[in-house]
Protein backbone atom coordinates (compact mmCIF):
# COMPACT_ATOMS: atom_id res chain seq x y z
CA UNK A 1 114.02 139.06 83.12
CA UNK A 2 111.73 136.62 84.89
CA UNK A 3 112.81 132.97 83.83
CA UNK A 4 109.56 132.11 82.56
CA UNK A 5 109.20 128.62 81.89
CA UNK A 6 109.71 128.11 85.89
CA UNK A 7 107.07 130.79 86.34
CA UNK A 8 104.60 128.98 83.54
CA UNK A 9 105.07 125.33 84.94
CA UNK A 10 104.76 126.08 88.71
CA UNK A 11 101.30 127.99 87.42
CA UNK A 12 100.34 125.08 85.25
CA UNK A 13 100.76 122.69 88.39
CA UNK A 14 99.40 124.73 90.70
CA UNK A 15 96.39 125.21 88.88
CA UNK A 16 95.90 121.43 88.34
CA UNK A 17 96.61 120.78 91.70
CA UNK A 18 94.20 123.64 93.03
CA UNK A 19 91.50 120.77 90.83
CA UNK A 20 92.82 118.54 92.50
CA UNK A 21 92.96 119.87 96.19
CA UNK A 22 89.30 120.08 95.56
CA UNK A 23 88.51 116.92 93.98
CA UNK A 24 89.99 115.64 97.48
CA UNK A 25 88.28 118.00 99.93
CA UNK A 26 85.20 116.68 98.18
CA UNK A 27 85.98 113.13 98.33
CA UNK A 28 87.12 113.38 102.07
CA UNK A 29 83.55 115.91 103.39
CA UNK A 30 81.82 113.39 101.41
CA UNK A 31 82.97 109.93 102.72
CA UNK A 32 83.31 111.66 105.99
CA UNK A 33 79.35 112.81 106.43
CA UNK A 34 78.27 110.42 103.88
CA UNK A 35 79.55 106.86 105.44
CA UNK A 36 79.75 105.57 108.91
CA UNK A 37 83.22 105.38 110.54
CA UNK A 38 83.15 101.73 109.82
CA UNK A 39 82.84 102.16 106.25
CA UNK A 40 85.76 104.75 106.74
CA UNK A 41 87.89 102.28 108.56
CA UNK A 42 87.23 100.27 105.06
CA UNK A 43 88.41 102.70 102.74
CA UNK A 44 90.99 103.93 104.87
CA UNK A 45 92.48 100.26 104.44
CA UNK A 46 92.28 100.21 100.97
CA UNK A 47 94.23 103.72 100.85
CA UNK A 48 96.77 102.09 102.72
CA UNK A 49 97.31 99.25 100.73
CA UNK A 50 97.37 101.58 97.51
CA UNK A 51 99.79 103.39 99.11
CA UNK A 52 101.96 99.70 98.98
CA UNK A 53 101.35 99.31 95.64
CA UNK A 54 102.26 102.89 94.92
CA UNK A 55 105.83 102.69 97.55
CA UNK A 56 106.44 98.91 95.84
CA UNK A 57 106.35 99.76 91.93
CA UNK A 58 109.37 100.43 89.43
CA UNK A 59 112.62 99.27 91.13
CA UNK A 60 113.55 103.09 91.47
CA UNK A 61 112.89 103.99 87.61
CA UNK A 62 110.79 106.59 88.90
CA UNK A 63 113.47 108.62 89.77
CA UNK A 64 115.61 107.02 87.36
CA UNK A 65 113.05 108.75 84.66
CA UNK A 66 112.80 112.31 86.17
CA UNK A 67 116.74 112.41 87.18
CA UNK A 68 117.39 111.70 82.85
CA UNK A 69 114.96 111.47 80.59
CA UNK A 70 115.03 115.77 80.50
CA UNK A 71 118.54 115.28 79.56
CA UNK A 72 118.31 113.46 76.17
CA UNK A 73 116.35 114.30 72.90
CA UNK A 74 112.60 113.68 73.25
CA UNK A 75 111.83 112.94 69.45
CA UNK A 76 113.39 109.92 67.95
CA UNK A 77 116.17 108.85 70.24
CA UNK A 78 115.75 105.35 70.99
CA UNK A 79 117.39 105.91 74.77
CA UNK A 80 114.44 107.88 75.70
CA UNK A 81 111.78 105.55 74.34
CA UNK A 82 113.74 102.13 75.81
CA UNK A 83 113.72 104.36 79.35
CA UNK A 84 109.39 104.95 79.25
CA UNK A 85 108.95 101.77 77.93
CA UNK A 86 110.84 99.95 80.66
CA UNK A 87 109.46 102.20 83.54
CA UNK A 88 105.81 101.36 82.48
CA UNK A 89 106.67 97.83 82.03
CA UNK A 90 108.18 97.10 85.70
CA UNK A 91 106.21 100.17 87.56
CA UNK A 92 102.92 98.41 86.03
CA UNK A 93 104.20 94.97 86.75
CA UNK A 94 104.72 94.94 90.65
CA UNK A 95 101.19 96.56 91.68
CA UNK A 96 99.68 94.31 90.08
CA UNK A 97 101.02 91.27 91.82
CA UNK A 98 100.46 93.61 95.04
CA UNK A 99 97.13 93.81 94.14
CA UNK A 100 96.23 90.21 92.85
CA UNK A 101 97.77 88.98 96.56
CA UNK A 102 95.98 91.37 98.53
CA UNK A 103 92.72 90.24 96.90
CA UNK A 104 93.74 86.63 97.68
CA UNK A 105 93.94 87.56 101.05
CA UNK A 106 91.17 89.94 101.49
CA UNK A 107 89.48 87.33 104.28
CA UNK A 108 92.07 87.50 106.23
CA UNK A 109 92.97 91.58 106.15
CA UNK A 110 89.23 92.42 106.87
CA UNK A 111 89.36 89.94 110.13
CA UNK A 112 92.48 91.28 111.42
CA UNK A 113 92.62 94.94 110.34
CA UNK A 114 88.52 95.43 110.54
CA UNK A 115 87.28 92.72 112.42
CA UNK A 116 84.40 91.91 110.28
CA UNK A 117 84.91 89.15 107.49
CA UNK A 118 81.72 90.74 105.99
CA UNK A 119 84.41 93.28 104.86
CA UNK A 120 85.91 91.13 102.45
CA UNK A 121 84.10 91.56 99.08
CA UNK A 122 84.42 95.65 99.92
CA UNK A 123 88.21 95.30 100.15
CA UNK A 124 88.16 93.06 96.83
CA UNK A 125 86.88 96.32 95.00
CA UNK A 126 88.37 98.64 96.50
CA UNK A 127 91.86 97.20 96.17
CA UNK A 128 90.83 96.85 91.97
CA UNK A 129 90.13 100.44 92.12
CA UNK A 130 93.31 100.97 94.26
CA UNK A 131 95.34 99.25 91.17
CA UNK A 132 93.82 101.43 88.78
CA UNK A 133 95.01 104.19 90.12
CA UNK A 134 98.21 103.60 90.63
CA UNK A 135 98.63 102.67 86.85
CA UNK A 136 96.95 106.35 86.33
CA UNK A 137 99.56 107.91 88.47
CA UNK A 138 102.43 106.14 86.57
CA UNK A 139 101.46 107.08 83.15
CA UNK A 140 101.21 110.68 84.27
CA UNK A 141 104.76 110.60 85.96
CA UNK A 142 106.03 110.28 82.27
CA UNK A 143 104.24 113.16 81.15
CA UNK A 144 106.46 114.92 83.73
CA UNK A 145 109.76 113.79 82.79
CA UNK A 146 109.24 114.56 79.21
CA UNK A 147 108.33 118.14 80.73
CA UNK A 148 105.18 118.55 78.96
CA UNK A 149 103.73 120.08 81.62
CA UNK A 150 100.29 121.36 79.78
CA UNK A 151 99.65 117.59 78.81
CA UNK A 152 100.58 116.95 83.01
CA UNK A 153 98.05 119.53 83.93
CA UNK A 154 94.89 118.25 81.80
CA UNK A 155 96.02 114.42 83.26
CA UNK A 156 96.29 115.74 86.28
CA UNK A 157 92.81 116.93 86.06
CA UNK A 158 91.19 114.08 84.60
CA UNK A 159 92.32 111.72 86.77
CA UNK A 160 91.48 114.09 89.95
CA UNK A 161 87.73 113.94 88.51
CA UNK A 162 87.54 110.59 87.81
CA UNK A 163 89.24 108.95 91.29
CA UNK A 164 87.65 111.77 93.50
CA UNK A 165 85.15 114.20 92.44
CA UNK A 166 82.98 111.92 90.06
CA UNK A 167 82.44 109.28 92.65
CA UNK A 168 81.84 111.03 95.73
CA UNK A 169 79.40 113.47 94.21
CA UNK A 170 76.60 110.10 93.00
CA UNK A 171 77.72 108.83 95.89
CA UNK A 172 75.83 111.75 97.92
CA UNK A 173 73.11 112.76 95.63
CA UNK A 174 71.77 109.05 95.43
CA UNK A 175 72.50 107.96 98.84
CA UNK A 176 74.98 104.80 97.35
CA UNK A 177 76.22 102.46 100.54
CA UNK A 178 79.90 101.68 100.43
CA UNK A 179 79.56 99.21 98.33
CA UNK A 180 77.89 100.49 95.35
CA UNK A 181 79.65 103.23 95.67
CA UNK A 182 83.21 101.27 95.50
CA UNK A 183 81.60 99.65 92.07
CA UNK A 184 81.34 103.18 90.59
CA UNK A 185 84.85 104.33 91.36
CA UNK A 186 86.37 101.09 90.16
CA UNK A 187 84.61 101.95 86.64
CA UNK A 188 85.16 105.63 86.71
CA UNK A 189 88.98 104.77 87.61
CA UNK A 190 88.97 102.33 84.69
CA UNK A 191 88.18 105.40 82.55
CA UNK A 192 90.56 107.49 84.19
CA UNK A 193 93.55 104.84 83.24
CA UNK A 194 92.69 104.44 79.84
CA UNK A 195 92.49 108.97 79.13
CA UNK A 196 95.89 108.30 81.04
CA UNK A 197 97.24 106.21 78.45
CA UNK A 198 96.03 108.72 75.27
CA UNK A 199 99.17 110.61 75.72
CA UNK A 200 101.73 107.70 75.40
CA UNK A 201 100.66 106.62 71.77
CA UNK A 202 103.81 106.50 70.35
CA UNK A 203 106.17 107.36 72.88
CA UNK A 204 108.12 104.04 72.93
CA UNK A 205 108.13 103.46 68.96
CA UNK A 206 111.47 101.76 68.50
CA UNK A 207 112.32 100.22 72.53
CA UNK A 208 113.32 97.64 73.86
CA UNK A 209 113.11 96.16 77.35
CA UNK A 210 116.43 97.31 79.47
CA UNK A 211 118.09 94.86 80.98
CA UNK A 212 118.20 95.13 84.69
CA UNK A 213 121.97 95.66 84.50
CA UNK A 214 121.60 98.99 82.95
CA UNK A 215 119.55 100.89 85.50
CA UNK A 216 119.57 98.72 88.55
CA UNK A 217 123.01 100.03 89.68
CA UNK A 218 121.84 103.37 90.16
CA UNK A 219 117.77 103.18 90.64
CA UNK A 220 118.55 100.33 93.47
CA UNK A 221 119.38 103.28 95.33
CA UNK A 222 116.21 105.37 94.58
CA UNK A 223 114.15 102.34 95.32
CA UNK A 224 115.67 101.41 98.11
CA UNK A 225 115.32 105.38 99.06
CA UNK A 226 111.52 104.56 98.20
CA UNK A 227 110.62 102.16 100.34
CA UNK A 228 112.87 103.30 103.65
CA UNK A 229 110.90 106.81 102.62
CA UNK A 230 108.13 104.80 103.53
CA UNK A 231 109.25 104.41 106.84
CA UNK A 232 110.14 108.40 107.33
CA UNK A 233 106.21 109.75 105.57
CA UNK A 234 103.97 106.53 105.62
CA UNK A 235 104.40 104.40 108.78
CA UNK A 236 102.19 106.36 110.91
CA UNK A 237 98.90 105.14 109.23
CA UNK A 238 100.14 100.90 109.63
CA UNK A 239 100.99 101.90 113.14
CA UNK A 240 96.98 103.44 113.80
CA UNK A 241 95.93 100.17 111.74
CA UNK A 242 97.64 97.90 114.02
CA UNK A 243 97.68 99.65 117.43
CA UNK A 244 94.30 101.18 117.15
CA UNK A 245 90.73 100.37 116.62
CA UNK A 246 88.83 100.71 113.34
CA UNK A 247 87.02 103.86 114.63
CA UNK A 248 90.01 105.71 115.98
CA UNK A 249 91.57 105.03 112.50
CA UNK A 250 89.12 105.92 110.70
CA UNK A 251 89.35 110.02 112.58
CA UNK A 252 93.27 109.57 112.15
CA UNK A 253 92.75 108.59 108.35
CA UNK A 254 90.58 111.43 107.67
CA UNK A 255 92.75 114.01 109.56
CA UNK A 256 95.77 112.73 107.62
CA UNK A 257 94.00 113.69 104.37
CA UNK A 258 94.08 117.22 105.12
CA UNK A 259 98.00 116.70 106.09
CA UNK A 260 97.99 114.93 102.56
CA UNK A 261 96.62 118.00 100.92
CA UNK A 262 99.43 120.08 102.06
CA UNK A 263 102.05 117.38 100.82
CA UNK A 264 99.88 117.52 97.12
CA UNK A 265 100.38 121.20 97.16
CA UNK A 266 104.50 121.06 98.46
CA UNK A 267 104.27 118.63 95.36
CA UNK A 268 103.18 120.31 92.95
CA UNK A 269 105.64 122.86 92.94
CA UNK A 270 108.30 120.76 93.08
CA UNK A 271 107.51 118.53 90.45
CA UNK A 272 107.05 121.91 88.13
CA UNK A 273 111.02 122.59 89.56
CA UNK A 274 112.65 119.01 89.19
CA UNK A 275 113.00 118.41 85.51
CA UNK A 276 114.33 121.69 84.73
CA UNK A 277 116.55 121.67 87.39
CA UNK A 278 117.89 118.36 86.46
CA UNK A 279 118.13 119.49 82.78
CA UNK A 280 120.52 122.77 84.37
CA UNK A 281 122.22 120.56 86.77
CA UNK A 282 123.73 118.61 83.37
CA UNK A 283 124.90 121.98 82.42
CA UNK A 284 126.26 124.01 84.63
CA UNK A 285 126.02 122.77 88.38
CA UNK A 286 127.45 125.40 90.17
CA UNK A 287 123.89 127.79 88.88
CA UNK A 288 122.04 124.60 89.25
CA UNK A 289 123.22 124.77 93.28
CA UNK A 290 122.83 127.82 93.39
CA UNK A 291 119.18 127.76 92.24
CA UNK A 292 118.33 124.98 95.15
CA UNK A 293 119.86 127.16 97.71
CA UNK A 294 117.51 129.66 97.01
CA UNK A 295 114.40 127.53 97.38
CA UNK A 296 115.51 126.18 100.63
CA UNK A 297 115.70 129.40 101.98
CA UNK A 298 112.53 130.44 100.27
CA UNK A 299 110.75 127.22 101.88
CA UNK A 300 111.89 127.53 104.89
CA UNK A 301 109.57 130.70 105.07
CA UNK A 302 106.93 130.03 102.55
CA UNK A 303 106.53 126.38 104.67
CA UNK A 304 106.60 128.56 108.27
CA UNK A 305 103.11 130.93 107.36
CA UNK A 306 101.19 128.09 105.42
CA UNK A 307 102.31 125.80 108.48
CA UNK A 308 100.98 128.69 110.69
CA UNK A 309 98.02 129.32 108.54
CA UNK A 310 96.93 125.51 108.72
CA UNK A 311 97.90 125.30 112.37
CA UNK A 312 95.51 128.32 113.05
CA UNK A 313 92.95 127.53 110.71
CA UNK A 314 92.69 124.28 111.00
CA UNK A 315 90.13 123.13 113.65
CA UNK A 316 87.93 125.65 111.79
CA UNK A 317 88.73 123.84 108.58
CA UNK A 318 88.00 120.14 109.90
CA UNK A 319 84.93 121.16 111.34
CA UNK A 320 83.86 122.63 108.09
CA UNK A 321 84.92 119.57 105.73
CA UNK A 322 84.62 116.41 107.90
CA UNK A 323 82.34 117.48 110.78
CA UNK A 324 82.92 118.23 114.62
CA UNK A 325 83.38 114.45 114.89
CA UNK A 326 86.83 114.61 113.52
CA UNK A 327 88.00 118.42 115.31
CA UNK A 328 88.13 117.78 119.04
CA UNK A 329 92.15 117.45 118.89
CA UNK A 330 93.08 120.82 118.05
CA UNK A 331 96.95 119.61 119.03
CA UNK A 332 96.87 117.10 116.85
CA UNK A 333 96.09 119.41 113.80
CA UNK A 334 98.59 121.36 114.91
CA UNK A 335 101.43 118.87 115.03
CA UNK A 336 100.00 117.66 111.44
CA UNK A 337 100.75 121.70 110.54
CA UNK A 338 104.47 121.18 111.68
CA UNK A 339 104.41 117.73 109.97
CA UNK A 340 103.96 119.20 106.39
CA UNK A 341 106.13 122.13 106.89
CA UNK A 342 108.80 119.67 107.57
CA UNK A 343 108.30 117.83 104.92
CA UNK A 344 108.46 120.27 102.71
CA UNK A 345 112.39 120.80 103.53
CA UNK A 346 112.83 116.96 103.88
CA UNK A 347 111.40 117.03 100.47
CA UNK A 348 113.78 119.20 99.24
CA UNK A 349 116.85 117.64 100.71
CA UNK A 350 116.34 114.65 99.03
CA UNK A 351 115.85 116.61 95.48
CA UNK A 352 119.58 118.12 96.41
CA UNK A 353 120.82 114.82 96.83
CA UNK A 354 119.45 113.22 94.40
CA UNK A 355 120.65 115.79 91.36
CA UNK A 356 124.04 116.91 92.88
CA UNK A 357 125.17 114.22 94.89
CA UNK A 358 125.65 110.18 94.71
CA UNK A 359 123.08 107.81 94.87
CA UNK A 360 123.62 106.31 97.98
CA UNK A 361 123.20 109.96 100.06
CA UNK A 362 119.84 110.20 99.26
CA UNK A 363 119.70 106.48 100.47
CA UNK A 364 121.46 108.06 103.49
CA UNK A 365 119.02 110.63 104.42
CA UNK A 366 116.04 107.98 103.56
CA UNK A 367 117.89 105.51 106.13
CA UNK A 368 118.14 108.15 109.14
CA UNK A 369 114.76 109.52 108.74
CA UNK A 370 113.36 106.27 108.67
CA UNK A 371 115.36 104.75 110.91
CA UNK A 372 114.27 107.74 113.26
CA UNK A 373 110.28 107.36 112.43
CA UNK A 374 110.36 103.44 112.91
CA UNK A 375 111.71 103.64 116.33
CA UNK A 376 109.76 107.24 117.43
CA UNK A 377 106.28 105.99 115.76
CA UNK A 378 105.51 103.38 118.03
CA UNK A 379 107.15 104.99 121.12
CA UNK A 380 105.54 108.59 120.91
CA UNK A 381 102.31 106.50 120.04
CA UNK A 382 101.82 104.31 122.90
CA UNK A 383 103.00 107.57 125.20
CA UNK A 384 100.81 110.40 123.65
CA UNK A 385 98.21 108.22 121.35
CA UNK A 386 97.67 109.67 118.30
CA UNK A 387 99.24 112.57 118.46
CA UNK A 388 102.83 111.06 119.22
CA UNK A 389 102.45 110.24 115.28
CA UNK A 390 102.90 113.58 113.28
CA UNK A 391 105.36 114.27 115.91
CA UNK A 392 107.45 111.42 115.07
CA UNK A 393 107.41 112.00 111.50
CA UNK A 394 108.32 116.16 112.18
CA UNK A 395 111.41 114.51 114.30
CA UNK A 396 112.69 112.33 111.96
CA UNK A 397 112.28 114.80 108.93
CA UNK A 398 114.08 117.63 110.77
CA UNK A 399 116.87 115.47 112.84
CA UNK A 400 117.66 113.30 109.98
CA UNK A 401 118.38 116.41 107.71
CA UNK A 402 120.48 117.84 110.02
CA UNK A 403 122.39 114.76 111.09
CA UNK A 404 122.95 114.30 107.43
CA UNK A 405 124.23 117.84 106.93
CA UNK A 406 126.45 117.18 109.82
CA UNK A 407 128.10 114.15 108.56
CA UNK A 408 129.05 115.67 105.20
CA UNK A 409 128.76 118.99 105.34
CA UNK A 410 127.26 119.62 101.84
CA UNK A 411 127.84 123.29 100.60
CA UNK A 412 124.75 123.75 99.51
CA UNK A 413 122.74 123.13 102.37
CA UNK A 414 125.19 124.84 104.96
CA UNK A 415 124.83 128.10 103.03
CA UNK A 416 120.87 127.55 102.95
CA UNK A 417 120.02 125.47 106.38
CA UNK A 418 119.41 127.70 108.82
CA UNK A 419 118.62 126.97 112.20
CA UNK A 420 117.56 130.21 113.46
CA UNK A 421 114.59 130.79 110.40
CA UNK A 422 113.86 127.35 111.31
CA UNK A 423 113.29 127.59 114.81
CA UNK A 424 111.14 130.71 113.99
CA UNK A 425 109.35 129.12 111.77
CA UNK A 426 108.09 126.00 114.01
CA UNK A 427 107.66 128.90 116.74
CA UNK A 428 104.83 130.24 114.02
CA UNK A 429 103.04 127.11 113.73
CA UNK A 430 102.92 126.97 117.56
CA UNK A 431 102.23 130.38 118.32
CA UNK A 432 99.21 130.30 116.00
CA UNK A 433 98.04 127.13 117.17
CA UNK A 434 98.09 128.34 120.53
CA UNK A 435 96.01 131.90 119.33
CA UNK A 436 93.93 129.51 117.55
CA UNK A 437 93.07 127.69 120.77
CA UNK A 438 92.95 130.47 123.37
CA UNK A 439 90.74 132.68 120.64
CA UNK A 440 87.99 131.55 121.35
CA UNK A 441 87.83 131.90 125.14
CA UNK A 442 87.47 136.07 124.56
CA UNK A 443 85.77 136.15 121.14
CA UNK A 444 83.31 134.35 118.95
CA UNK A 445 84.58 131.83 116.23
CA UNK A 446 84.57 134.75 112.97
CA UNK A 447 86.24 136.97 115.27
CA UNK A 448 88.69 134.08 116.34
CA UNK A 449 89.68 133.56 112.84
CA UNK A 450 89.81 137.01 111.40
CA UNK A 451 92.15 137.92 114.54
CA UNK A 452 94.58 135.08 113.63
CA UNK A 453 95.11 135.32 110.16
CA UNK A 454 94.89 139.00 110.24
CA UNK A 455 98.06 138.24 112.69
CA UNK A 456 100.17 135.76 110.37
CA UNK A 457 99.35 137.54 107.29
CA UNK A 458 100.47 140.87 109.35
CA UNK A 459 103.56 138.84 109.75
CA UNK A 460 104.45 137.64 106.30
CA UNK A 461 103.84 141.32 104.81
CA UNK A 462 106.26 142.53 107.38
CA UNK A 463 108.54 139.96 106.16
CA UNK A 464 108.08 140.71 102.08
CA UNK A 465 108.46 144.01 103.11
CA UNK A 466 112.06 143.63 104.03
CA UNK A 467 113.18 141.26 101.66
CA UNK A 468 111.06 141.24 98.88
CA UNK A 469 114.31 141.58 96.54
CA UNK A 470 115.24 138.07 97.37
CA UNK A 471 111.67 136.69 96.43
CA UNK A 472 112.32 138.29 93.19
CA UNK A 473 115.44 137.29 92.32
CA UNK A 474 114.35 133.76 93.26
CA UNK A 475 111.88 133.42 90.31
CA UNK A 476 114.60 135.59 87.84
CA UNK A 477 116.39 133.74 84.77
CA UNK A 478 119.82 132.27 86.41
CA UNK A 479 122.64 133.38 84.34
């Protein structure tokens, strides 16, 4: 028997993430064609200092939340509402002292990072709109823990409408400049945060405040595993800021958006896995484990044919949702391709760590990986430009999960990590990059991308063919 509520909450988050994957093609064809690559230089700014807000909030309760709030009663126990209440409190706290300093200094940020002081009122709303969101995001995150994942899908929804397909599409059917249009997504993100807040009438009745000495112990670890995570997945875009020029990070920015649809999809599924697989690994461990080791090995070749997919798609793709502008590096989307597949197992690591292991090892892996990125980023970037980037990040992913396996030879990930399916599956993403590129030197561009797909999917049915037992058993009921 199939072990259905997996089955039903992967659908439920694919499906609102499939909303959402569009809501953000639309927002990035439309800010891409729409605007001038100053005006994307702007908003990739305020992305980036959202993304600070987002890295900065909650002292690790985050994680703190989704590791055990599945673990006690839902209804009534006081635990549960003290652990909401104090996540909301300190993960809507910190933003917005982020955001109220950022907006003090939003002279100097648009001199240094854009050049222009006549930036400054632009960066002023889009760093309100910025806050917003983040506050959206953390109400939804509680929707998760509690595993109410139909509630998580409708949020999910909403607030995909209201930050990204609501104000792109006025934006483009009434010709808005930046700024007008940054004054419509502050108030459509305003609505978005308040529907975000519906659901959590009368899920702290009866808390109280926790006392820093209750959770900091343990989420000091997951924060601190936050923001060196930062360093491992985020870096690259401060590096373009400060190494580049506004127009070269505005094409990086936009490029990266595609990367950050693949990292939306990755997480989707694994937020549908996390809460039930913390609620098993309270249980019984050993069928927790042995759950995990089964979706590494599953990633490892799900994550090789959409890398090579991507990979040999993607120049097509860019040209299609940002303009041929943004595709003349068909390396560079290539190397964003092997970027997301690693990520997905780095990902993954770090969700072994943090429900079977202490703490301070997913602190570990956090430290290497970023570690790794700080010092490759700049390095690979000043030798190969942009494209040293996503090849830092796939370097410090990869080598830091494998130096960590190394050092303490976890069981789980020794029976799962394999180095040949992973060598085979970066040779995909390669090998279809490079059929993507020499395609079109003996065929037309349809003909180019029927012949490659029909090649990786050829591939991956060969592949189901001979183990399509395992992909079954992967979704059955563990015993």
């Amino acid at each position: 028997m199939f072990h259905l509520p997996i089955v039903r909450n992967i659908s439920l988050s694919l499906a609102s993430r499939a909303v959402a994957l569009g809501s953000n093609l639309a927002y990035v064809a439309v800010t891409a064609r729409h605007f001038s690559i100053q005006d994307v230089a702007v908003i990739a700014i305020i992305g980036i200092l959202a993304m600070l807000m987002d890295i900065g909030k909650g002292l690790g309760l985050g994680t703190y939340l989704l590791k055990h709030l599945p673990k006690l009663p839902l209804q009534g126990d006081p635990r549960a509402a003290s652990l909401v209440f104090t996540y909301l409190v300190y993960s809507g706290t910190i933003p917005a002292v982020l955001a109220l300093l950022s907006i003090a200094a939003a002279g100097p940020l648009s001199q240094y990072f854009l050049g222009s002081p006549e930036s400054e009122p632009l960066l002023r709303l889009g760093l309100l709109m910025a806050l917003l969101t983040v506050l959206t995001n953390t109400n939804i995150l509680v929707l998760q823990a509690r595993q109410e994942f139909g509630m998580l899908a409708t949020q999910t929804i909403l607030g995909s409408l209201f930050q990204r397909l609501f104000p792109v599409l006025p934006a483009f059917w009434l010709g808005m400049d930046l700024k007008a249009f940054l004054v419509w997504s502050c108030g459509l993100a305003a609505a978005g945060f308040l529907a975000s807040c519906v659901p959590l009438a009368g899920r702290t009745a009866g808390a109280r405040l926790l006392a820093p000495a209750e959770f900091w112990p343990e989420s000091r670890h997951f924060y601190c595993t936050a923001l060196l995570r930062f360093g491992s997945t985020q870096l690259d875009q401060i590096i373009v800021a400060v190494m580049f020029s506004p127009a070269t990070l505005a094409v990086y920015y936009m490029l990266r958006r595609l990367y950050s649809v693949a990292v939306l999809l990755i997480s989707s599924v694994i937020d549908a896995l996390v809460p039930d697989l913390s609620k098993q690994a309270g249980l019984d461990a050993v069928a927790a484990r042995g759950r995990m080791q089964k979706w590494v090995r599953g990633a490892i070749v799900a994550g090789s044919a959409g890398g090579a997919l991507m990979a040999g798609n993607g120049r097509i793709l860019v040209h299609l949702v940002l303009g041929e502008g943004y595709a003349e590096d068909s390396f560079l989307i290539v190397l964003f391709s092997l970027a997301a597949f690693s990520y997905l197992l780095f990902a993954l690591g770090q969700v072994d760590l943090v429900l079977f292991h202490a703490p301070k090892r997913s602190l570990r892996l956090a430290l290497v990986a970023a570690l790794l990125n700080t010092a490759l980023g700049p390095l690979l970037a000043h030798l190969a430009g942009l494209r040293g980037l996503p090849l830092a990040m796939s370097i410090s992913y990869l080598l830091g999960l494998e130096l960590v396996r190394r050092a303490n030879r976890y069981p789980s990930w020794n029976q799962a990590w394999n180095q040949a399916r992973l060598w085979t599956g970066i040779g995909a993403i390669f090998l279809a990059g490079l059929l993507a590129a020499a395609a079109p030197m003996v065929a037309g561009p349809w003909v180019q991308t029927i012949s490659v797909n029909a090649l990786i999917l050829l591939a991956c049915c060969i592949w189901f063919y001979r183990h399509w037992d395992r992909v079954l058993l992967t979704f059955r009921k563990p015993a």
